[in-house]
N, C-alpha and C. Protein backbone atom coordinates (compact mmCIF):
# COMPACT_ATOMS: atom_id res chain seq x y z
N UNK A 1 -17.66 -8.90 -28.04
CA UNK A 1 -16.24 -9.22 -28.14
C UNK A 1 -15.98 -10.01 -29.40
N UNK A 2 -14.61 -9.52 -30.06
CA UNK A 2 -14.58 -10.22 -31.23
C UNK A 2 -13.17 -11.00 -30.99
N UNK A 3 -12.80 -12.24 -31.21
CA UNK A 3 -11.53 -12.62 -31.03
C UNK A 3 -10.96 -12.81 -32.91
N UNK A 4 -9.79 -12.23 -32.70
CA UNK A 4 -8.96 -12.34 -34.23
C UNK A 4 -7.56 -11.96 -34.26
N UNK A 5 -6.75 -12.61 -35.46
CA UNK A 5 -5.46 -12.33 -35.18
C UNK A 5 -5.46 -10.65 -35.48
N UNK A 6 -4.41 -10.63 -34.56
CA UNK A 6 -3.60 -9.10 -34.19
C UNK A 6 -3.02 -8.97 -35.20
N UNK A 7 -2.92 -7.48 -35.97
CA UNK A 7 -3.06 -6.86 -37.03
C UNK A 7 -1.83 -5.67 -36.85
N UNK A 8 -0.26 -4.95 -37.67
CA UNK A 8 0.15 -4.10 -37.22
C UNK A 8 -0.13 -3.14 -36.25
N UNK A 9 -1.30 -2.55 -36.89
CA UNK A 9 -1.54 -1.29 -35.82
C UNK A 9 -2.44 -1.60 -34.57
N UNK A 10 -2.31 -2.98 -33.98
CA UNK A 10 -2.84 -3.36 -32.81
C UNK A 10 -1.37 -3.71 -31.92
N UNK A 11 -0.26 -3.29 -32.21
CA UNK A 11 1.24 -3.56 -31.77
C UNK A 11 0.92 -3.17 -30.50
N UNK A 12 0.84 -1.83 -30.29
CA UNK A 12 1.45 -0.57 -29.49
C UNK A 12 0.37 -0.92 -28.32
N UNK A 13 -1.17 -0.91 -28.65
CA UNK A 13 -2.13 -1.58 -27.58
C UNK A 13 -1.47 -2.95 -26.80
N UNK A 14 -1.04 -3.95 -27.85
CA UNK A 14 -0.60 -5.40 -26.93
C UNK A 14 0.30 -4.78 -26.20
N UNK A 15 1.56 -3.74 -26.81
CA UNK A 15 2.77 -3.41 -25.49
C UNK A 15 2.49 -3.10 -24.38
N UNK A 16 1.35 -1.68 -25.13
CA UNK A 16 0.92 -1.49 -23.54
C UNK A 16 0.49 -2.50 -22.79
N UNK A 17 -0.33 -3.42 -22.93
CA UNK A 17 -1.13 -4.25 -21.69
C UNK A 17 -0.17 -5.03 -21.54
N UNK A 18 1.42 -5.36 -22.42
CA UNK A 18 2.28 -6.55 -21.70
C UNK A 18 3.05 -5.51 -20.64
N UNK A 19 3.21 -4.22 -20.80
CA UNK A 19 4.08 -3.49 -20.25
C UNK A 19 2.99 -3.09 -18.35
N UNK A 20 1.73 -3.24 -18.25
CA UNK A 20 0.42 -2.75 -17.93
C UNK A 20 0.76 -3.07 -16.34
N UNK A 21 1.76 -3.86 -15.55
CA UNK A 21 1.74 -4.50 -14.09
C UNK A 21 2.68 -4.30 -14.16
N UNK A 22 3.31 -4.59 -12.92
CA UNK A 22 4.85 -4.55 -12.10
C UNK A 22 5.92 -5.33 -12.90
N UNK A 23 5.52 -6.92 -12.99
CA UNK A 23 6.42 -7.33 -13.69
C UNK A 23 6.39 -6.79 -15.57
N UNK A 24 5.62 -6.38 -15.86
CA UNK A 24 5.68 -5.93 -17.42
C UNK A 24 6.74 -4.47 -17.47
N UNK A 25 6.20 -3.72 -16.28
CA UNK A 25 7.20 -2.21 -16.48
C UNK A 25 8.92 -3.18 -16.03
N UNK A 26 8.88 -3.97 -15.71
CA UNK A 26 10.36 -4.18 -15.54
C UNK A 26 11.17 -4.62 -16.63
N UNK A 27 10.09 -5.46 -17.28
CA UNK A 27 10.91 -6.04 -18.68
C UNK A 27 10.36 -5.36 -20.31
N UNK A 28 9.46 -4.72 -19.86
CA UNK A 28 8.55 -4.04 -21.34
C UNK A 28 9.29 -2.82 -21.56
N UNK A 29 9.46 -1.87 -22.63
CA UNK A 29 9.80 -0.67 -23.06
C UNK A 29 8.36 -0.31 -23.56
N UNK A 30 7.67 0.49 -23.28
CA UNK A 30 6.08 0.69 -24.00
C UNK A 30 6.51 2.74 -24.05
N UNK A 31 6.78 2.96 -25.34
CA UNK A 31 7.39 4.36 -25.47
C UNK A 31 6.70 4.57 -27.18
N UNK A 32 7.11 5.82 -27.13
CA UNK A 32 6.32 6.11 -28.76
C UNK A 32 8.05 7.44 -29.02
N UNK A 33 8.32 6.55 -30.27
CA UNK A 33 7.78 5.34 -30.92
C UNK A 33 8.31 4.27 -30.21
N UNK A 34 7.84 2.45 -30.98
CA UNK A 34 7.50 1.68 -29.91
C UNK A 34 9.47 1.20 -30.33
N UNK A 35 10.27 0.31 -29.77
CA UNK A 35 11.37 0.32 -29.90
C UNK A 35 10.87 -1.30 -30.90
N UNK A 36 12.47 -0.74 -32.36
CA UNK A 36 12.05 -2.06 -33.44
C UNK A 36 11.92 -3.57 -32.93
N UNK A 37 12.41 -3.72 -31.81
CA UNK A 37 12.35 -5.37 -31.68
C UNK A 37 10.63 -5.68 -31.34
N UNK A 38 10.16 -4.67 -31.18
CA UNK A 38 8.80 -5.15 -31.03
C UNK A 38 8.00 -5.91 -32.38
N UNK A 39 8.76 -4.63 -33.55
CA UNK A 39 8.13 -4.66 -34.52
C UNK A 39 8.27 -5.97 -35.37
N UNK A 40 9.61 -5.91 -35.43
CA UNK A 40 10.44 -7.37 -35.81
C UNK A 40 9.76 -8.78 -35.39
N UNK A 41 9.57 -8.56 -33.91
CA UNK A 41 8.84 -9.68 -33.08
C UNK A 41 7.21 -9.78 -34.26
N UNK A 42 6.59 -9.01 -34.04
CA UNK A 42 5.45 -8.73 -34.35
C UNK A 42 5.56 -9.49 -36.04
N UNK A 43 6.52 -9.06 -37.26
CA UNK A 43 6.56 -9.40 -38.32
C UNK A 43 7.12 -10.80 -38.58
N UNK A 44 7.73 -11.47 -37.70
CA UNK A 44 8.34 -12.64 -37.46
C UNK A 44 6.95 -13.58 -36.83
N UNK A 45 5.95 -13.42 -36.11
CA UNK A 45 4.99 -14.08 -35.55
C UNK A 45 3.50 -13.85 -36.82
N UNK A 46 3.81 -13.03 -37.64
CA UNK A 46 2.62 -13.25 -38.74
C UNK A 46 3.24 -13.94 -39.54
N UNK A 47 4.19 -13.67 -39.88
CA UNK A 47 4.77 -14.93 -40.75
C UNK A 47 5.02 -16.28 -40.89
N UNK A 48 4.73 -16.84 -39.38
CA UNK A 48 5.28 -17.91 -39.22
C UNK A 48 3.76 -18.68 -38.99
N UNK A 49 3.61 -19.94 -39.66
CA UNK A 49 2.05 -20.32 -39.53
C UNK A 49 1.62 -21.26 -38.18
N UNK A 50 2.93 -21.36 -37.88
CA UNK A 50 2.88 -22.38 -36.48
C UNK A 50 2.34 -20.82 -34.86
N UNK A 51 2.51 -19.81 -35.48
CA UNK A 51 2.29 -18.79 -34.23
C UNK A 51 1.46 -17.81 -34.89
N UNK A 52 0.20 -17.88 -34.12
CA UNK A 52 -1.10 -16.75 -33.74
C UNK A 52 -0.59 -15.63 -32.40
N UNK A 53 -1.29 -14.24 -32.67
CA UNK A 53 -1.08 -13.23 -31.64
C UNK A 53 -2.37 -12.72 -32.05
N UNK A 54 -3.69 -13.60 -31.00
CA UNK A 54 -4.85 -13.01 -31.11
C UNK A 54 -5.04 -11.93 -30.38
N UNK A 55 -5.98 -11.36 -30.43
CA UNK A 55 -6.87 -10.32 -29.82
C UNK A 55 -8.03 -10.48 -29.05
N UNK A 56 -8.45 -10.15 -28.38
CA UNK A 56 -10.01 -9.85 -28.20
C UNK A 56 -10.55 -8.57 -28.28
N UNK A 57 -10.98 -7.86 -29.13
CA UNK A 57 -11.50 -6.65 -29.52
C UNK A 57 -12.66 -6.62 -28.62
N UNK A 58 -13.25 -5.04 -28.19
CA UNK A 58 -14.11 -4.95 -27.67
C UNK A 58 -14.31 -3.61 -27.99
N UNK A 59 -16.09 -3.20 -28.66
CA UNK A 59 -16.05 -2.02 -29.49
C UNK A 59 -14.93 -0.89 -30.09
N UNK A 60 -14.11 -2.05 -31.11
CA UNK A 60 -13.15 -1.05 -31.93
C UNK A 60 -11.82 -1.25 -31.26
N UNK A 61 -11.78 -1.72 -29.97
CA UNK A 61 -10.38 -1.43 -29.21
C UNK A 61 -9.90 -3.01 -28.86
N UNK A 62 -8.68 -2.57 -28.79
CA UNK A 62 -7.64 -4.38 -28.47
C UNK A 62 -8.19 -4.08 -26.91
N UNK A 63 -8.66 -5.07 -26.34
CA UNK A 63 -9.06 -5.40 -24.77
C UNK A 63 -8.41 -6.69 -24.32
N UNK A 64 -7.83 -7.83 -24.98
CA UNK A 64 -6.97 -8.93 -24.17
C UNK A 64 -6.00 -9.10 -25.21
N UNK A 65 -4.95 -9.85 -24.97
CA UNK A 65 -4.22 -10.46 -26.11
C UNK A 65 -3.62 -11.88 -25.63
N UNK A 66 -3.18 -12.59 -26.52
CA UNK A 66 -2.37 -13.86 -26.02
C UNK A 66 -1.62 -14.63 -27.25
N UNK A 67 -0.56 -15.11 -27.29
CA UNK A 67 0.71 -15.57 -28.06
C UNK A 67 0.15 -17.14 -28.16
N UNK A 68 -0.16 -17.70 -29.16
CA UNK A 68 -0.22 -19.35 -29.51
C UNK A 68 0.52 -20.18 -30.64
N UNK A 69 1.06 -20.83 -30.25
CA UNK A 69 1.84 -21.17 -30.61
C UNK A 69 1.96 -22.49 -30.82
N UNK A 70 2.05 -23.59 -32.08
CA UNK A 70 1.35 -24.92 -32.48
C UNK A 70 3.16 -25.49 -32.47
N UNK A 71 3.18 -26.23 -31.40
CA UNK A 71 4.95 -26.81 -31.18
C UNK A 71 4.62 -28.44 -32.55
N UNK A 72 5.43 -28.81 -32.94
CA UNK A 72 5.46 -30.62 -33.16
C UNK A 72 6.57 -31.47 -32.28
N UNK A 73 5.66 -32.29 -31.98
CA UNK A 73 6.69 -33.35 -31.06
C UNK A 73 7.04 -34.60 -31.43
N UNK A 74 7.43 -35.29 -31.02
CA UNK A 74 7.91 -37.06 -31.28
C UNK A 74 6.95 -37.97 -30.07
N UNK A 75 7.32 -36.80 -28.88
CA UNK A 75 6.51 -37.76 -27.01
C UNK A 75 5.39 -37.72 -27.50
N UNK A 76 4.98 -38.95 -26.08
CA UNK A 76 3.26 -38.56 -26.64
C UNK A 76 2.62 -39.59 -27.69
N UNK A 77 3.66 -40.56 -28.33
CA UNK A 77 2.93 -40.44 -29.89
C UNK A 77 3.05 -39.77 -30.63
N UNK A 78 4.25 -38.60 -30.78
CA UNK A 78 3.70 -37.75 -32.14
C UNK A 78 2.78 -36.30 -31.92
N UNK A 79 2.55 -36.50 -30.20
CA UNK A 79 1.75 -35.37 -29.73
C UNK A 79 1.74 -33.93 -30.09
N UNK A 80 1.20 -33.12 -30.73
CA UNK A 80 1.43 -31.63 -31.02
C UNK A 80 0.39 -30.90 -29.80
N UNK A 81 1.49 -29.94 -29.19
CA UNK A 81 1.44 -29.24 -28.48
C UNK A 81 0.74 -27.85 -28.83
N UNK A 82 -0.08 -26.92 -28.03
CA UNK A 82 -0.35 -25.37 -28.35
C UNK A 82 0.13 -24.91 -27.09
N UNK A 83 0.81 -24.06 -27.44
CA UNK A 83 1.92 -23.05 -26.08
C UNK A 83 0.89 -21.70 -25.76
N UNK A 84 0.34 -21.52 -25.10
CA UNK A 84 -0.24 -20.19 -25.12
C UNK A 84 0.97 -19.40 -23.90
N UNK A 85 0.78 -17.68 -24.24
CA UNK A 85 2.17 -16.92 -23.93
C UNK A 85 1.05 -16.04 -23.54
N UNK A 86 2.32 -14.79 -23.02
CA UNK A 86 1.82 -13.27 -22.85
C UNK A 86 0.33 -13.22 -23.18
N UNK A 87 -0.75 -13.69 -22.14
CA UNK A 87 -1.88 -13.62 -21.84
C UNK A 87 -1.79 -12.38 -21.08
N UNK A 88 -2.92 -11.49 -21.53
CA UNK A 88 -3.07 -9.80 -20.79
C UNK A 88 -4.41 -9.84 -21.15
N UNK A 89 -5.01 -8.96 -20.39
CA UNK A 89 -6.47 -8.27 -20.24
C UNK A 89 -6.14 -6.42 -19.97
N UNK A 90 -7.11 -5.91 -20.85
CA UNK A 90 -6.36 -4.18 -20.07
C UNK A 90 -7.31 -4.04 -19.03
N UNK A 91 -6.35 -3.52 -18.33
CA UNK A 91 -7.04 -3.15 -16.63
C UNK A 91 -8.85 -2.79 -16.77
N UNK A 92 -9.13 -1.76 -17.83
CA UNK A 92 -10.39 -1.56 -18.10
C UNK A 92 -11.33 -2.52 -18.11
N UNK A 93 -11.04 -3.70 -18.87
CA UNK A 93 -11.58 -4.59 -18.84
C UNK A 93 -11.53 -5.92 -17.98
N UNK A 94 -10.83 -5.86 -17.08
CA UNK A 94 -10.42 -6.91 -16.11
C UNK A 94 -11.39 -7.47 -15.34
N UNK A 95 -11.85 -8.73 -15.12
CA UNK A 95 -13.54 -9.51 -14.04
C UNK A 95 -14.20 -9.38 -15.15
N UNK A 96 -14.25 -9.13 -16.84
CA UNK A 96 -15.29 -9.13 -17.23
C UNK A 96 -15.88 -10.34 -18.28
N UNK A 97 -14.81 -11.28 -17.80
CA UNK A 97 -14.69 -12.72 -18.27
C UNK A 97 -14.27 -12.64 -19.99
N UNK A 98 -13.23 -11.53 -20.53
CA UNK A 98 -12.66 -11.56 -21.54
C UNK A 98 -11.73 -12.33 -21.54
N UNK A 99 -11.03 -12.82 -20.86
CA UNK A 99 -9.83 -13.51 -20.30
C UNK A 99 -10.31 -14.91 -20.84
N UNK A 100 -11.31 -15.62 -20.09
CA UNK A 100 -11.73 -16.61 -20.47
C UNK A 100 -12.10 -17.01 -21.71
N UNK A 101 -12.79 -16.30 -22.56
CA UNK A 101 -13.54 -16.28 -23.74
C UNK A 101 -12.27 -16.64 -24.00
N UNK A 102 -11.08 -15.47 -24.42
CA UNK A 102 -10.07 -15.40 -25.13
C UNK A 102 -8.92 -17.11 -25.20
N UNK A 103 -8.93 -17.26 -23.71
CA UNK A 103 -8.60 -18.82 -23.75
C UNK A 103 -9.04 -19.82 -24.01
N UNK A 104 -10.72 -20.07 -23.93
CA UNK A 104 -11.45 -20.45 -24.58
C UNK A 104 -11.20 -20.15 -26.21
N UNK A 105 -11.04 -19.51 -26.58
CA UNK A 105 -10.63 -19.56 -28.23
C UNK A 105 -9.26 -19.90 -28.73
N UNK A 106 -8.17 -20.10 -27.69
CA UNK A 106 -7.11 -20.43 -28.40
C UNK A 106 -6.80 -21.96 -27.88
N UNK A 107 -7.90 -22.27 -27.24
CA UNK A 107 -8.16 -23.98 -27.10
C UNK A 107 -8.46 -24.20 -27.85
N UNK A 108 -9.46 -24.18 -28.26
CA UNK A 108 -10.60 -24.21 -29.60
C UNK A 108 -9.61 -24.60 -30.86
N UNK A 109 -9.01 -23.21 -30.90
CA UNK A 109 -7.91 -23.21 -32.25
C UNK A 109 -6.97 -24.57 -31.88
N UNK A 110 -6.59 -24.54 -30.59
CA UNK A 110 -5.51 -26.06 -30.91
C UNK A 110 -5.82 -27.17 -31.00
N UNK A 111 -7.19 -27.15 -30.87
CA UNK A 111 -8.26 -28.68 -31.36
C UNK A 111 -8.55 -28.54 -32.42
N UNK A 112 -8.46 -27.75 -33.66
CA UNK A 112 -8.36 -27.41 -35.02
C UNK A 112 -7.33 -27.63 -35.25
N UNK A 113 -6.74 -27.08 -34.92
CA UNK A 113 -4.95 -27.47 -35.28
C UNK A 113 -4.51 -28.79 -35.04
N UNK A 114 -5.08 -29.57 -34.21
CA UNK A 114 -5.31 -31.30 -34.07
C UNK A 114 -3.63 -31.49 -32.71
N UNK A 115 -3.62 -30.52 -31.93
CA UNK A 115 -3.01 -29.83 -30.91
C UNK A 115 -3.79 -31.32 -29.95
N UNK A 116 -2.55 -31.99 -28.72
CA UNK A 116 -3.53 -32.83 -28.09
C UNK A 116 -3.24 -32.67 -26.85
N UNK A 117 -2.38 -30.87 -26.36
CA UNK A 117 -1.90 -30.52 -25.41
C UNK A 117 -2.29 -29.33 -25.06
N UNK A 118 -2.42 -28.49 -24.70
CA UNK A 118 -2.51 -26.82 -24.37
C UNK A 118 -1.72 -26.88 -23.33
N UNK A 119 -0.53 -26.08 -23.49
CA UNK A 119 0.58 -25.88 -22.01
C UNK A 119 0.41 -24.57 -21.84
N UNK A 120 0.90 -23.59 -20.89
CA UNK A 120 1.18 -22.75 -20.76
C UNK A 120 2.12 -22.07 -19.60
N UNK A 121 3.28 -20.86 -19.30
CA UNK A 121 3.28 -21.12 -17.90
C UNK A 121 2.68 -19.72 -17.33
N UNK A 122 2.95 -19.75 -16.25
CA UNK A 122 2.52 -18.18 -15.62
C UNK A 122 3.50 -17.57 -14.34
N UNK A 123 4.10 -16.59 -14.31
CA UNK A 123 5.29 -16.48 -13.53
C UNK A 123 4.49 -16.62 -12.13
N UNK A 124 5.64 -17.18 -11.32
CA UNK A 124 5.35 -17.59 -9.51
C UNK A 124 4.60 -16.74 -8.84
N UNK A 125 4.60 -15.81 -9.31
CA UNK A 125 4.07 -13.92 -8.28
C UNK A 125 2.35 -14.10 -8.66
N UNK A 126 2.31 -14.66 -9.65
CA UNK A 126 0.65 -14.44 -10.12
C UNK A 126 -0.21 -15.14 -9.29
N UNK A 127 -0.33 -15.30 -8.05
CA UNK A 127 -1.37 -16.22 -7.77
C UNK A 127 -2.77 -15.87 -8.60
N UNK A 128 -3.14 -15.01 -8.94
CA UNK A 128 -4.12 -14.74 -9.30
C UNK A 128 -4.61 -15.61 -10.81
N UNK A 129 -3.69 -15.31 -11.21
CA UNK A 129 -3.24 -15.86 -12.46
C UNK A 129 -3.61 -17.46 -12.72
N UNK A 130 -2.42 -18.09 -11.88
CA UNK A 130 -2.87 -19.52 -11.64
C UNK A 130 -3.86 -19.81 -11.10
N UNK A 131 -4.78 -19.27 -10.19
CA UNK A 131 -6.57 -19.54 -9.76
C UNK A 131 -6.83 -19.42 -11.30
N UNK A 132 -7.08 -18.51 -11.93
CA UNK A 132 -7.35 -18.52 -13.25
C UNK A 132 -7.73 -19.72 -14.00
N UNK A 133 -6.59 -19.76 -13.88
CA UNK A 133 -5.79 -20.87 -15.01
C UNK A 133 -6.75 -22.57 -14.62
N UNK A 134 -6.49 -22.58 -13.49
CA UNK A 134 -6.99 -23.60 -12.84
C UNK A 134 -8.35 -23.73 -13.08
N UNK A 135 -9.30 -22.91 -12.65
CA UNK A 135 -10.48 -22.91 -13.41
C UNK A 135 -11.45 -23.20 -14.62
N UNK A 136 -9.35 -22.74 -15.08
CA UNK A 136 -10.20 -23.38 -16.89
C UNK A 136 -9.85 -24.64 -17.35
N UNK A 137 -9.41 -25.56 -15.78
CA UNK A 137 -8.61 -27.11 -16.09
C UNK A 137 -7.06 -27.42 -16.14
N UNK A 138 -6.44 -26.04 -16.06
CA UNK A 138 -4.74 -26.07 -16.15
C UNK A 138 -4.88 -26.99 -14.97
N UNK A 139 -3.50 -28.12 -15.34
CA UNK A 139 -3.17 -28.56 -14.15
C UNK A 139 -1.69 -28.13 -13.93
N UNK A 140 -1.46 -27.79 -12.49
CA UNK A 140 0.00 -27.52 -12.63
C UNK A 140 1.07 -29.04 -12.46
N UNK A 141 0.89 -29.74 -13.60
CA UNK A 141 1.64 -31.18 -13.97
C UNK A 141 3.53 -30.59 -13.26
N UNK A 142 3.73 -29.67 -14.10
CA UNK A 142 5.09 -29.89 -14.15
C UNK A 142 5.91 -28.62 -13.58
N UNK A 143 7.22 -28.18 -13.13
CA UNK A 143 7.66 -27.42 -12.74
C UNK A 143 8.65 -26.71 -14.12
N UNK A 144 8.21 -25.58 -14.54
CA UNK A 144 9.08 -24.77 -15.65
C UNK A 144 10.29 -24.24 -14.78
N UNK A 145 11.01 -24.24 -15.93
CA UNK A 145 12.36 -23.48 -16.06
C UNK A 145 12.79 -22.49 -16.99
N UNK A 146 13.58 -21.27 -16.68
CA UNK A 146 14.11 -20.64 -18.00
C UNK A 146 15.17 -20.28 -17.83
N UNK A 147 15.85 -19.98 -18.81
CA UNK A 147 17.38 -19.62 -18.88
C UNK A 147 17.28 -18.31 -20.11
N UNK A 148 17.49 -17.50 -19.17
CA UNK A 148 17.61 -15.93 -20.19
C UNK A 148 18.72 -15.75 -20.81
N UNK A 149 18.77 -15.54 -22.05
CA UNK A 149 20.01 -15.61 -23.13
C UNK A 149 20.26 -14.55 -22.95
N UNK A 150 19.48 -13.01 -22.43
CA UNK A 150 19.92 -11.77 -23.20
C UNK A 150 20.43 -10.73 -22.02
């Protein structure tokens, strides 16, 4: 397994695996061709040095992905935050502890980045998800909220 930032033509693989479960076919479009806000998204997140969209490659092919994201704060002291997002594994590869590695590396990166937080959330339906999570030390501290603009 190789972990590295996601590259154009690794787009259409991340859609699929965000589009890949119940809640992804409800909010994902994963069609060919892929629809531009993906792309936009995609050219807006290499550009910006505060947000990574790694990979975990596995012989030649995108096998996990996940959104990181280096916030700055004032709380805390001055605390800088790493947001990790849209964490996926493709079904193929699912139990084969890519998941971990992959979070394991975008910890890593926010202790480089001098990050003195790793947040993340995971929608309510996942129990699976949050066992996960928990495992790797998430605590569930706080209760999220969102408000959909669109």
């Amino acid at each position: 397994m190789i972990v590295r930032d996601a590259k154009r033509e690794d787009v259409p693989a991340i859609v699929a695996m965000l589009a890949g479960d119940a809640l992804g076919r409800a909010r994902e479009r994963f069609e060919d061709p892929l629809p531009q806000p993906y792309w936009d998204a995609f050219a807006a997140i290499e550009a910006d040095p505060n947000n990574r969209l790694l990979i975990a490659e596995v012989n030649g092919a995108v096998a996990a992905c996940l959104q990181l994201t280096f916030i700055p704060g004032l709380s805390r002291l001055g605390a800088g935050r790493a947001q990790i997002e849209s964490v996926r594994v493709a079904s193929a590869h699912r139990g084969a502890g890519l998941g971990r590695k992959l979070i394991e590396s975008a910890i890593a990166e926010a202790r480089r980045h001098g990050s003195q937080i790793v947040q993340l959330t995971t929608d309510k339906t996942r129990a699976d998800a949050r066992r996960f999570y928990e495992g790797l030390g998430f605590v569930a501290s706080h209760d999220g909220m969102k408000l959909n603009l669109g």
